[in-house]
N, C-alpha and C. Protein backbone atom coordinates (compact mmCIF):
# COMPACT_ATOMS: atom_id res chain seq x y z
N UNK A 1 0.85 -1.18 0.00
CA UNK A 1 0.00 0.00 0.00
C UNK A 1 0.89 1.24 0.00
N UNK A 2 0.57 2.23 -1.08
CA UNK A 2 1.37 3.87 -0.86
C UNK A 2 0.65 4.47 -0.04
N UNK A 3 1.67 4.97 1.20
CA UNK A 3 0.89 6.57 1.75
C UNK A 3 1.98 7.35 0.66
N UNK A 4 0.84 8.41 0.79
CA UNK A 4 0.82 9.47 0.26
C UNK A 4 1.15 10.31 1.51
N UNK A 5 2.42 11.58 1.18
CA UNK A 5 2.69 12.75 2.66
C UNK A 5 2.81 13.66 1.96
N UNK A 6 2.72 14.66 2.91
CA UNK A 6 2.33 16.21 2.54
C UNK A 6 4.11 16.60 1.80
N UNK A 7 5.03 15.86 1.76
CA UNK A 7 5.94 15.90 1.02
C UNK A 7 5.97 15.84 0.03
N UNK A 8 5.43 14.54 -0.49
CA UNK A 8 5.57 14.20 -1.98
C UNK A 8 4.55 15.39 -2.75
N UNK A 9 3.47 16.32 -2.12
CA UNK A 9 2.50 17.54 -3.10
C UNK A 9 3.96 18.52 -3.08
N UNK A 10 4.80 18.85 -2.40
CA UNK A 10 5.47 19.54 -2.41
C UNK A 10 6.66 19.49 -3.15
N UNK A 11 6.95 18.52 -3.75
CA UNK A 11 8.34 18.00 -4.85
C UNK A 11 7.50 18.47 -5.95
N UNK A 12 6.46 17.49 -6.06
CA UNK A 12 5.55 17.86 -7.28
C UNK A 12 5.33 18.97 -8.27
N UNK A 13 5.40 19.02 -9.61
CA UNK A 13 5.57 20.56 -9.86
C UNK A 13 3.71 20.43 -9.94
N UNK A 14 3.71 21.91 -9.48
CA UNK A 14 2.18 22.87 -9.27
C UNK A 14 1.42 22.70 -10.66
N UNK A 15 1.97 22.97 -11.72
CA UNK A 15 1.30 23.43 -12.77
C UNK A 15 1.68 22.54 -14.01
N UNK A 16 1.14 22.70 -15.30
CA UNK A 16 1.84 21.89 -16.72
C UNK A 16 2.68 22.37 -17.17
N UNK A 17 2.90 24.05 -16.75
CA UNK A 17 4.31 24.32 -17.22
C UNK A 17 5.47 24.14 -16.96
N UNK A 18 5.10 23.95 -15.50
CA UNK A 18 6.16 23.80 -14.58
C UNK A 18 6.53 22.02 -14.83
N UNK A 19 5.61 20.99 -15.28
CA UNK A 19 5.86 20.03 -15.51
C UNK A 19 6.98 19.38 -17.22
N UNK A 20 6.65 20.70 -17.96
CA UNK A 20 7.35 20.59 -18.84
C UNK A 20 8.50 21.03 -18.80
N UNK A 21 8.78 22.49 -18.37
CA UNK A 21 9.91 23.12 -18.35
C UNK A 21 10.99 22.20 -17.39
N UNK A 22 10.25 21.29 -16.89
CA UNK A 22 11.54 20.03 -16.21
C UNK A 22 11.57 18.83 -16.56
N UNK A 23 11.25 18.44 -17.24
CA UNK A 23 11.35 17.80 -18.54
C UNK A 23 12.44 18.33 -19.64
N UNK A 24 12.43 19.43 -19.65
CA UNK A 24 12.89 20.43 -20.92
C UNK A 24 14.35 20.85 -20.52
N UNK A 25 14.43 20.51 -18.84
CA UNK A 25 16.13 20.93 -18.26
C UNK A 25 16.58 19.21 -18.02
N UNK A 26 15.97 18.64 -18.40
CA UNK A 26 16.66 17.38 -18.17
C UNK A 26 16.96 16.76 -18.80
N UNK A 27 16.36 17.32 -20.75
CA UNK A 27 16.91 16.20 -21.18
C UNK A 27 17.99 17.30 -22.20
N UNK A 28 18.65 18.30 -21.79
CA UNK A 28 19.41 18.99 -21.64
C UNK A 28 20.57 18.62 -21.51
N UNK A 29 20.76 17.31 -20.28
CA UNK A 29 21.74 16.96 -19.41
C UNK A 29 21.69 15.75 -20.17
N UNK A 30 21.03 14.75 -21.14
CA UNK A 30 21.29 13.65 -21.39
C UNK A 30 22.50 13.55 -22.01
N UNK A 31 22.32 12.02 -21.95
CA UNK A 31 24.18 11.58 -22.58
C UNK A 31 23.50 11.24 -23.85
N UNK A 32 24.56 11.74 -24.60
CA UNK A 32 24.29 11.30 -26.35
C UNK A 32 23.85 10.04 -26.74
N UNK A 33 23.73 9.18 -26.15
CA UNK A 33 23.81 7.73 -26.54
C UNK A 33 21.59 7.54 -25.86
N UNK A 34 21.66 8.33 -25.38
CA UNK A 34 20.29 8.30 -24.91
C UNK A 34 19.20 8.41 -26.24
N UNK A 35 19.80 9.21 -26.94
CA UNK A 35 18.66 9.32 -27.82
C UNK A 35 18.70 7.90 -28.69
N UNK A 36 20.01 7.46 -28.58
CA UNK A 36 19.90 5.83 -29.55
C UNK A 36 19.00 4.78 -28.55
N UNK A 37 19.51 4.90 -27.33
CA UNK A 37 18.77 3.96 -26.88
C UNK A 37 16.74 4.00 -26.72
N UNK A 38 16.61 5.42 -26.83
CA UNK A 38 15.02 5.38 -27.21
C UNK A 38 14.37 5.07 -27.97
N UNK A 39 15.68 4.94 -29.01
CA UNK A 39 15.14 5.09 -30.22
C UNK A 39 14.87 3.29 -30.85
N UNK A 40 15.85 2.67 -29.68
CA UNK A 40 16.10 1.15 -29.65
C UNK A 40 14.40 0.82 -29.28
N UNK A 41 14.49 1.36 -28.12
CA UNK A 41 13.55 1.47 -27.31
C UNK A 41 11.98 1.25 -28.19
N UNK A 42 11.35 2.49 -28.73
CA UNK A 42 10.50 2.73 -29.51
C UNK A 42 10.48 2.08 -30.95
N UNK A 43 11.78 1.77 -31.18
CA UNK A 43 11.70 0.27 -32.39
C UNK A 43 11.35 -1.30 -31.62
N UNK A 44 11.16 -1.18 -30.48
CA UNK A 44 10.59 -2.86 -30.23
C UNK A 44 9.57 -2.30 -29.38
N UNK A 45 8.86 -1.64 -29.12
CA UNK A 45 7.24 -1.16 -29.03
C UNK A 45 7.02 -1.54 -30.32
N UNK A 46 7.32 -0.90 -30.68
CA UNK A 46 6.80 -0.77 -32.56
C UNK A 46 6.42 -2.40 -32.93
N UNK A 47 7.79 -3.44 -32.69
CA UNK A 47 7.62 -4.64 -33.18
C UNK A 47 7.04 -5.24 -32.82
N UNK A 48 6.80 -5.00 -31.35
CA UNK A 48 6.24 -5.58 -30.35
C UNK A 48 4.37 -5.68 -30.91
N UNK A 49 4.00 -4.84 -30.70
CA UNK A 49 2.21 -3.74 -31.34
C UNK A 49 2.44 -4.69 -32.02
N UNK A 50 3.15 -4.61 -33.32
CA UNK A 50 2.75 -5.18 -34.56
C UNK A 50 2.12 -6.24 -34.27
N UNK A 51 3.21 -7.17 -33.91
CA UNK A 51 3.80 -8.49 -33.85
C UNK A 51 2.13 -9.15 -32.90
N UNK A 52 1.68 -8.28 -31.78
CA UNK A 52 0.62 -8.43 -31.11
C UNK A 52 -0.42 -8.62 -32.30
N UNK A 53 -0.86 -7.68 -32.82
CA UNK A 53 -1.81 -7.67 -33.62
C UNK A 53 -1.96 -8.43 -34.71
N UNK A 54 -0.60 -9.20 -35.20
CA UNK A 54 -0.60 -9.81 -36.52
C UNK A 54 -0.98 -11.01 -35.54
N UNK A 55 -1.12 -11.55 -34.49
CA UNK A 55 -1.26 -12.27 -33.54
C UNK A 55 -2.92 -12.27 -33.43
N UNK A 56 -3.26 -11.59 -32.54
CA UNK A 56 -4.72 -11.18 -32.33
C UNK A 56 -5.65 -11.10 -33.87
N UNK A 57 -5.03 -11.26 -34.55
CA UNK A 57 -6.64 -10.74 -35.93
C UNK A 57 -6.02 -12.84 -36.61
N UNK A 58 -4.65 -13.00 -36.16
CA UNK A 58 -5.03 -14.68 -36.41
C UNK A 58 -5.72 -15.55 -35.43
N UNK A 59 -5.33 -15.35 -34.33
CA UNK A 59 -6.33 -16.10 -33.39
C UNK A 59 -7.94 -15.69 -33.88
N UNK A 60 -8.30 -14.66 -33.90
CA UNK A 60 -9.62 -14.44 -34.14
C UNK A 60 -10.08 -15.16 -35.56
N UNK A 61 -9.10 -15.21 -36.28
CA UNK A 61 -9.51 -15.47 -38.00
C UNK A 61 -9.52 -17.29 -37.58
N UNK A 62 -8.70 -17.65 -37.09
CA UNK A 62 -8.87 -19.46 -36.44
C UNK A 62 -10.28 -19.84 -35.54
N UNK A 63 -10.30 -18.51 -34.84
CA UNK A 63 -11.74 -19.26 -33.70
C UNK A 63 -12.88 -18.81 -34.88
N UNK A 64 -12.89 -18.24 -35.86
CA UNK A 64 -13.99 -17.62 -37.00
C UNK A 64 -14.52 -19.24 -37.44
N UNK A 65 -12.87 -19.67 -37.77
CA UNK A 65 -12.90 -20.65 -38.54
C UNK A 65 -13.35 -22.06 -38.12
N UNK A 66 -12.79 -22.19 -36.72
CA UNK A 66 -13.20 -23.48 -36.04
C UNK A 66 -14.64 -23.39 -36.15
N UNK A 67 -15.44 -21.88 -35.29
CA UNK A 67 -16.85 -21.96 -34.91
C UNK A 67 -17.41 -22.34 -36.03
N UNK A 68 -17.30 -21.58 -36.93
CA UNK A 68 -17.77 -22.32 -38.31
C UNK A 68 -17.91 -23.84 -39.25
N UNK A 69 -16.83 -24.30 -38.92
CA UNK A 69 -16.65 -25.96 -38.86
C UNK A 69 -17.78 -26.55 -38.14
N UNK A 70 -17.48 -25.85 -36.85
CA UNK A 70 -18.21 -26.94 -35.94
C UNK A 70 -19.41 -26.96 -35.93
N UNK A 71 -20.30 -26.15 -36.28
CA UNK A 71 -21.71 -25.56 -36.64
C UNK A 71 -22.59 -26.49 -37.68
């Protein structure tokens, strides 16, 4: 279970600007190699999705097919 303390509202930034503009100093400070590894990163989401879905529309196209057989 999280408690929640009157600390953690106080780290928190207040507003959306304030949530971006630190975002915006941090990745400032990244190491060069960061942007490859996101980029690693967001190429196996990518394959990943696919790879799900070319998955999901065959299972469905097999149970189409069984129910149909069996009928």
């Amino acid at each position: 279970m999280t408690t929640i303390t009157a600390t953690d509202f106080q780290v928190a930034p207040r507003t959306a600007h304030d949530a971006v503009s630190l975002r915006r100093t941090r990745s400032t400070h990244r190491s060069p190699f960061s942007e490859v590894r996101e980029a690693r990163r967001q190429h196996t989401l990518q394959v990943a999705a696919v790879s799900t879905g070319i998955l999901s529309v065959t299972v469905a196209a097999s149970a189409a097919i069984v129910l149909t057989l069996a009928v």
